[in-house]
N, C-alpha and C. Protein backbone atom coordinates (compact mmCIF):
# COMPACT_ATOMS: atom_id res chain seq x y z
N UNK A 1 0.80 -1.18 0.00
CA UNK A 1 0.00 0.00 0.00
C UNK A 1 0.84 1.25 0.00
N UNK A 2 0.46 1.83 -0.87
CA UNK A 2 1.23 3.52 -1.20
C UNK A 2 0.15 4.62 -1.07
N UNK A 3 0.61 5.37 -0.32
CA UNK A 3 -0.07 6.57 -1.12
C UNK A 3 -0.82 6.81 -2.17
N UNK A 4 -0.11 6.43 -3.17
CA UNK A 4 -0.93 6.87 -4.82
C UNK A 4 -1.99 5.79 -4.73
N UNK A 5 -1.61 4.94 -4.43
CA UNK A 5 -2.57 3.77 -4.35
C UNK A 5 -3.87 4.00 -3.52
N UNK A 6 -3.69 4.65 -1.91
CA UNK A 6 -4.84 4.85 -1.34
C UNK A 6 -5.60 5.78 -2.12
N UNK A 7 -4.66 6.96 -2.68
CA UNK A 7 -5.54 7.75 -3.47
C UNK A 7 -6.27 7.15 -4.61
N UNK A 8 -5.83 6.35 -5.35
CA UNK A 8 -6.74 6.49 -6.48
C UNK A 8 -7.87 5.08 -5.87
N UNK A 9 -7.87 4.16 -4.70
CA UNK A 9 -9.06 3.82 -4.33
C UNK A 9 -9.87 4.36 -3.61
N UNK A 10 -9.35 5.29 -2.98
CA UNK A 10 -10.43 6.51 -2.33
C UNK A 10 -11.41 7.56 -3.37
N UNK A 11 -10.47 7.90 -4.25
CA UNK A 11 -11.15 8.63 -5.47
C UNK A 11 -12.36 7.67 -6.23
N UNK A 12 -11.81 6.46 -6.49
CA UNK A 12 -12.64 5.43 -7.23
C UNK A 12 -13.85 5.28 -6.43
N UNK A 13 -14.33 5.88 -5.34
CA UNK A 13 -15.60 6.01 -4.71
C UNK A 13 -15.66 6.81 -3.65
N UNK A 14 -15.98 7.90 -4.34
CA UNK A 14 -15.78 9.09 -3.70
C UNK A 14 -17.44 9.20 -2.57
N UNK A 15 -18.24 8.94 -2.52
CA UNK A 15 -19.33 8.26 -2.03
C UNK A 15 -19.50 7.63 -0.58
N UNK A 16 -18.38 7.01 -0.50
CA UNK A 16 -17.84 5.70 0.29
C UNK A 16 -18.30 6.48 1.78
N UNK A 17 -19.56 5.81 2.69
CA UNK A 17 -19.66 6.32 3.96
C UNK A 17 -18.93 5.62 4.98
N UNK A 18 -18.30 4.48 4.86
CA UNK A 18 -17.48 3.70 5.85
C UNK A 18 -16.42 3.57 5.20
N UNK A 19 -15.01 3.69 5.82
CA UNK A 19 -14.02 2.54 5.69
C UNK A 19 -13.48 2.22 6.65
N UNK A 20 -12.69 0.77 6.69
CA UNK A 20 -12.12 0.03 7.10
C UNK A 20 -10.88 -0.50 7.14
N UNK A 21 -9.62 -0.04 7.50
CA UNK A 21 -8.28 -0.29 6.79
C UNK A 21 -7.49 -1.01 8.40
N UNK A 22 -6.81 -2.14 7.32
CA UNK A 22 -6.22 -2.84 8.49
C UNK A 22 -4.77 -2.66 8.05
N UNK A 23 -3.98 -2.46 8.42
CA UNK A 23 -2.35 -1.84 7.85
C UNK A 23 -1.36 -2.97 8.09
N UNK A 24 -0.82 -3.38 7.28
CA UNK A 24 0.33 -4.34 7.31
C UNK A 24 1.83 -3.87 7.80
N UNK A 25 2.45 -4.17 8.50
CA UNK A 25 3.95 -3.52 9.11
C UNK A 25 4.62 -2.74 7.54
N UNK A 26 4.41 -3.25 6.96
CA UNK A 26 5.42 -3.03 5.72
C UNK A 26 4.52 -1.92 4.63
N UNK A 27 3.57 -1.35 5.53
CA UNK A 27 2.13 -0.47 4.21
C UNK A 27 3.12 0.81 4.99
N UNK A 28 2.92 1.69 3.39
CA UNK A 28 3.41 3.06 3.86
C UNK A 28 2.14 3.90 3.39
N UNK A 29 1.12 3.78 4.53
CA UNK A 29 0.03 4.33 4.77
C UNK A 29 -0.03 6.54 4.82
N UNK A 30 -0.52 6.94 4.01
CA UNK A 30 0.02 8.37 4.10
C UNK A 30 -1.54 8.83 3.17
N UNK A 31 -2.16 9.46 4.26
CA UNK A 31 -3.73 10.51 3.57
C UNK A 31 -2.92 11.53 3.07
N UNK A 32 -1.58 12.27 3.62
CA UNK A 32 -1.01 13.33 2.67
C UNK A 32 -1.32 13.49 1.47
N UNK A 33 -1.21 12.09 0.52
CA UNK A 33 -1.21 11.91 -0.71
C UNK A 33 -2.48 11.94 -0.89
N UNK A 34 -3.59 11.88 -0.74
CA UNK A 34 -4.84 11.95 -1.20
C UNK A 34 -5.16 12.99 -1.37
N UNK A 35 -5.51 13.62 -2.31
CA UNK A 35 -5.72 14.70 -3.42
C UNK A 35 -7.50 14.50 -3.53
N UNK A 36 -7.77 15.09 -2.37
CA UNK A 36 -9.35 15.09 -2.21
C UNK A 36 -10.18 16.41 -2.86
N UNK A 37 -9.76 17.12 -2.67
CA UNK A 37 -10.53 18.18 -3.78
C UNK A 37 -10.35 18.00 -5.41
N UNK A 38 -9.83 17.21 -5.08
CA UNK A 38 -9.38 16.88 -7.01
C UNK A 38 -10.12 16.52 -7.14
N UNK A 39 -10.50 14.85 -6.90
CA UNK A 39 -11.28 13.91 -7.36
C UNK A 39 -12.43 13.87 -6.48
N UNK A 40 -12.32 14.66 -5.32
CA UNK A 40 -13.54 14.51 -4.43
C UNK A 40 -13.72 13.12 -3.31
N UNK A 41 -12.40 12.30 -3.00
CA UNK A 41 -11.99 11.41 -2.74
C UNK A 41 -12.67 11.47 -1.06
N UNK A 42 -13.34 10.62 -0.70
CA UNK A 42 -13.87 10.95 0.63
C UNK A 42 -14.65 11.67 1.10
N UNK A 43 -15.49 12.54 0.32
CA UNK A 43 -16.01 14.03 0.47
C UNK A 43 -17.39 13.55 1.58
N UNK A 44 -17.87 11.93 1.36
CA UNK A 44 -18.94 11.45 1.94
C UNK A 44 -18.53 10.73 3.04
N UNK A 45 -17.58 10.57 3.88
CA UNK A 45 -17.06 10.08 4.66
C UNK A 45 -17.54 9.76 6.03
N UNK A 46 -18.21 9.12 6.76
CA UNK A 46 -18.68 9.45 8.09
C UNK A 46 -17.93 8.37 9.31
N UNK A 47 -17.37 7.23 8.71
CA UNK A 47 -16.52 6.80 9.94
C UNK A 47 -15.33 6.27 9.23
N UNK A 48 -14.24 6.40 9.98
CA UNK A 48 -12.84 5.90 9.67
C UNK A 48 -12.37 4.70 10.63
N UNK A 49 -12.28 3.60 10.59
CA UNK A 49 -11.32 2.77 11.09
C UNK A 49 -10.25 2.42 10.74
N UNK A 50 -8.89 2.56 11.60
CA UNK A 50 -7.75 2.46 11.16
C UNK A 50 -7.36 1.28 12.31
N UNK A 51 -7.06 0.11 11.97
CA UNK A 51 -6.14 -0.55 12.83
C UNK A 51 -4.72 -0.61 12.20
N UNK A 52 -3.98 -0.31 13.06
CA UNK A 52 -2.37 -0.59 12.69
C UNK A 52 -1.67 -1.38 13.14
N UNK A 53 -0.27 -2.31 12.81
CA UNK A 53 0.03 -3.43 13.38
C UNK A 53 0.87 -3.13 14.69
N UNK A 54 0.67 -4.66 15.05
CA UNK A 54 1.11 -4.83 16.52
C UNK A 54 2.80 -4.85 16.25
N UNK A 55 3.19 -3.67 15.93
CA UNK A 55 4.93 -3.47 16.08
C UNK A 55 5.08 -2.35 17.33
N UNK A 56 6.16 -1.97 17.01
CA UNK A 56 6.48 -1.01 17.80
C UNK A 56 5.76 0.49 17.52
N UNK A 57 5.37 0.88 17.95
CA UNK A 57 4.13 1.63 17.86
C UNK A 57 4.70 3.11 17.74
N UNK A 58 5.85 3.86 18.23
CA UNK A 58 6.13 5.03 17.59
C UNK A 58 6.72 4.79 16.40
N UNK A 59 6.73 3.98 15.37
CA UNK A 59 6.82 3.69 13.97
C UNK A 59 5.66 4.29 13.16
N UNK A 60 4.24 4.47 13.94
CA UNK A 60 3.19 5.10 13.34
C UNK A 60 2.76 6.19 13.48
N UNK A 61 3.85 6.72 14.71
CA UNK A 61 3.36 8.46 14.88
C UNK A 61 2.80 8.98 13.97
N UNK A 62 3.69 9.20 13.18
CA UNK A 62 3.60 10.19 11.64
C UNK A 62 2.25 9.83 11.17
N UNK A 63 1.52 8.74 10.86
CA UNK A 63 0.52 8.36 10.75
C UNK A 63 -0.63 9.28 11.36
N UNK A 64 -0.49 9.68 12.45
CA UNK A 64 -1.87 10.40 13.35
C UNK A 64 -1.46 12.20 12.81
N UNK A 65 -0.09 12.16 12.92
CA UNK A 65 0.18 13.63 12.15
C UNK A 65 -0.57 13.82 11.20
N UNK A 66 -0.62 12.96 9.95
CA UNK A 66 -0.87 12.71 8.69
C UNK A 66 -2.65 12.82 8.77
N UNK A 67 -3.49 12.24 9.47
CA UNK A 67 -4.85 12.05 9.67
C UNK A 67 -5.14 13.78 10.20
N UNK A 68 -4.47 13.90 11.15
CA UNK A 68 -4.76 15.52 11.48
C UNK A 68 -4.67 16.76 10.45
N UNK A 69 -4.00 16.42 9.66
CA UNK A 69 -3.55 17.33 8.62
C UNK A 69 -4.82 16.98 7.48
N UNK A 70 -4.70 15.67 7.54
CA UNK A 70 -6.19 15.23 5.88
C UNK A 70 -7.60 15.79 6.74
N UNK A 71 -7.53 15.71 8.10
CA UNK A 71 -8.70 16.13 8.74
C UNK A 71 -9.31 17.73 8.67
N UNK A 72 -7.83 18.53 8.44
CA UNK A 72 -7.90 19.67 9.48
C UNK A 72 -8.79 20.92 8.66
N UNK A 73 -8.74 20.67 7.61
CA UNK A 73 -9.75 21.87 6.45
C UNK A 73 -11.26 21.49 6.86
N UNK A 74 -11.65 20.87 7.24
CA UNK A 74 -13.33 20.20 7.26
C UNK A 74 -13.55 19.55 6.24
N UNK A 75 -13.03 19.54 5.31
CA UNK A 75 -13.57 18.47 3.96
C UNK A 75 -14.36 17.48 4.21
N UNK A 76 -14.00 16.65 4.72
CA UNK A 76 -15.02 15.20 5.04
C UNK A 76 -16.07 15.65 6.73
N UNK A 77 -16.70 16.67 6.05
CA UNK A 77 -17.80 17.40 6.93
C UNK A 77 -19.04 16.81 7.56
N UNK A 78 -18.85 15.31 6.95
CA UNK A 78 -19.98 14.23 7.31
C UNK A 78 -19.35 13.44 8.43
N UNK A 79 -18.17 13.73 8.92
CA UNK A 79 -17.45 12.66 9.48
C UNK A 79 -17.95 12.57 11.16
N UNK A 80 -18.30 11.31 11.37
CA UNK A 80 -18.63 11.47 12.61
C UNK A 80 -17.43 10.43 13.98
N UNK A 81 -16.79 9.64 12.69
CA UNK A 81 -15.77 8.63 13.89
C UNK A 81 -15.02 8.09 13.66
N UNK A 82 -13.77 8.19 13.92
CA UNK A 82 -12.40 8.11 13.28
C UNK A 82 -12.37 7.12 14.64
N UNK A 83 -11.73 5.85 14.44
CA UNK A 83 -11.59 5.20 15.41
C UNK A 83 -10.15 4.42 14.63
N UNK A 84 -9.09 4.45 15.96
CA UNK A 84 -7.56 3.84 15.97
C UNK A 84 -7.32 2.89 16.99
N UNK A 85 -6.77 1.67 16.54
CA UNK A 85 -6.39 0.82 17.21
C UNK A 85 -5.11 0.71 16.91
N UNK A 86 -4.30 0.97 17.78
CA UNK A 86 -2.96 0.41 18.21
C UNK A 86 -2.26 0.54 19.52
N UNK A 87 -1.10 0.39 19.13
CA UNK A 87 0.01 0.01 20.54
C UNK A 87 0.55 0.95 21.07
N UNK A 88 0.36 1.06 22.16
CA UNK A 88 0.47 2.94 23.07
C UNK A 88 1.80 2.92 22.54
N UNK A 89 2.28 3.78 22.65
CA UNK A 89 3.72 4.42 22.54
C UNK A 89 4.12 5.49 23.02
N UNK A 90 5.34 5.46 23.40
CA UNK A 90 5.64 6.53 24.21
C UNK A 90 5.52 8.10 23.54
N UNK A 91 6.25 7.93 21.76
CA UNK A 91 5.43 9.14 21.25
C UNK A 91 4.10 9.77 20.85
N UNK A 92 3.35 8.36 21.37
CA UNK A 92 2.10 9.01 20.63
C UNK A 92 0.87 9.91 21.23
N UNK A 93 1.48 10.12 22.54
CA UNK A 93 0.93 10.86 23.52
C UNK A 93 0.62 12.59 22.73
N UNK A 94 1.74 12.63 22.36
CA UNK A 94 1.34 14.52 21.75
C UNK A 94 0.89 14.06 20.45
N UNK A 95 1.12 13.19 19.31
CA UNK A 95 0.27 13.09 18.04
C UNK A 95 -1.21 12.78 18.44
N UNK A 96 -1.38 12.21 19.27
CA UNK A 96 -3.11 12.15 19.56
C UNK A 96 -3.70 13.19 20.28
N UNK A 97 -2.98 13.48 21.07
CA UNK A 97 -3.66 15.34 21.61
C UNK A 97 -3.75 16.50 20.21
N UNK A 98 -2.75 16.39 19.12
CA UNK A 98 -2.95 16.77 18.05
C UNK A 98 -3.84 16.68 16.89
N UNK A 99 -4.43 15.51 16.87
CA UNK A 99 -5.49 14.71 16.71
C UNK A 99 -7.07 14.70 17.02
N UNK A 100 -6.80 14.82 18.40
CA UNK A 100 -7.76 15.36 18.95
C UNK A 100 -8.25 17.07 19.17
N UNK A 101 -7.51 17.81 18.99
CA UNK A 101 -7.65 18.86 18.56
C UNK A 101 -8.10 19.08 17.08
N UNK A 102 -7.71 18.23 16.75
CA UNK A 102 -8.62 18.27 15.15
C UNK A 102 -10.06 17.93 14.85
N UNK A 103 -10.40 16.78 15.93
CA UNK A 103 -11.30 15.83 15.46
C UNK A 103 -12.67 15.89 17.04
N UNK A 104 -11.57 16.51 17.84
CA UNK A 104 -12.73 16.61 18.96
C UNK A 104 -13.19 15.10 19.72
N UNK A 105 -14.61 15.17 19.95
CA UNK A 105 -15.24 13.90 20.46
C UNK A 105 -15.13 13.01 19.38
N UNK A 106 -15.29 12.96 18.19
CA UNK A 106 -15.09 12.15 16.90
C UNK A 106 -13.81 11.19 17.25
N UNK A 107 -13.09 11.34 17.61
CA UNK A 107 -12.08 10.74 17.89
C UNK A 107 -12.01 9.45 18.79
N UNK A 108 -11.80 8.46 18.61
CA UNK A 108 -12.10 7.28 19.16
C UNK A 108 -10.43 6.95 19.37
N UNK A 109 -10.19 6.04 20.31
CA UNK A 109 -8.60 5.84 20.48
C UNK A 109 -8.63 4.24 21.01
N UNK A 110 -8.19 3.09 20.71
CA UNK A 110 -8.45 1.82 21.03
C UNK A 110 -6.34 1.51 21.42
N UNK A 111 -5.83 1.84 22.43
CA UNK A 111 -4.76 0.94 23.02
C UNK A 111 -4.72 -0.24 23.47
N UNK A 112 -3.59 -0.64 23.06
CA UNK A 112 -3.24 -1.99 23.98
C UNK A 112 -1.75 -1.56 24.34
């Protein structure tokens, strides 16, 4: 999984009110790349599930950076629940307060 790749299956149903993404250690997972006003990629969006793998868990910081930033314009204005499952980490304490400043109560957080 790439980037260009999430983009052009996010674009390919721009509609889409759920997704579901389960991330493999080796996916270089990045909404940066999604070019949503282009294609309108997500524009119908109302819940996000992201599980990420059971590695070492500040390997995915950048990941919650990345969600805050695709979040932070309002675009996906339908969105009601971004929900993350992974492995606490010691950095991920300020990317999810960052996060949550984006996303508010919407924000769902699942540790182990």
């Amino acid at each position: 999984g790439s980037a260009e790749g999430l983009h052009h299956i996010f674009s390919a149903v721009p509609n889409v009110h759920a997704v579901s993404l389960v991330v493999s250690k080796d996916t270089k997972l990045s909404f940066a790349g999604i070019k949503k006003k282009e294609d309108g990629a997500l524009r119908r969006l109302r819940s996000l599930h992201i599980k990420l793998p059971r590695t070492h868990p500040n390997d995915f910081v950048g990941y919650l950076f990345d969600l805050s930033d695709f979040f932070r314009d309002d675009y996906c204005k339908e969105l009601e629940r971004l929900e993350i499952d992974f492995q606490q980490g010691d950095l991920a304490g300020y990317a999810k307060g960052w996060l949550r400043r984006t996303l508010g109560e919407r924000l769902h957080i699942i540790e182990h």
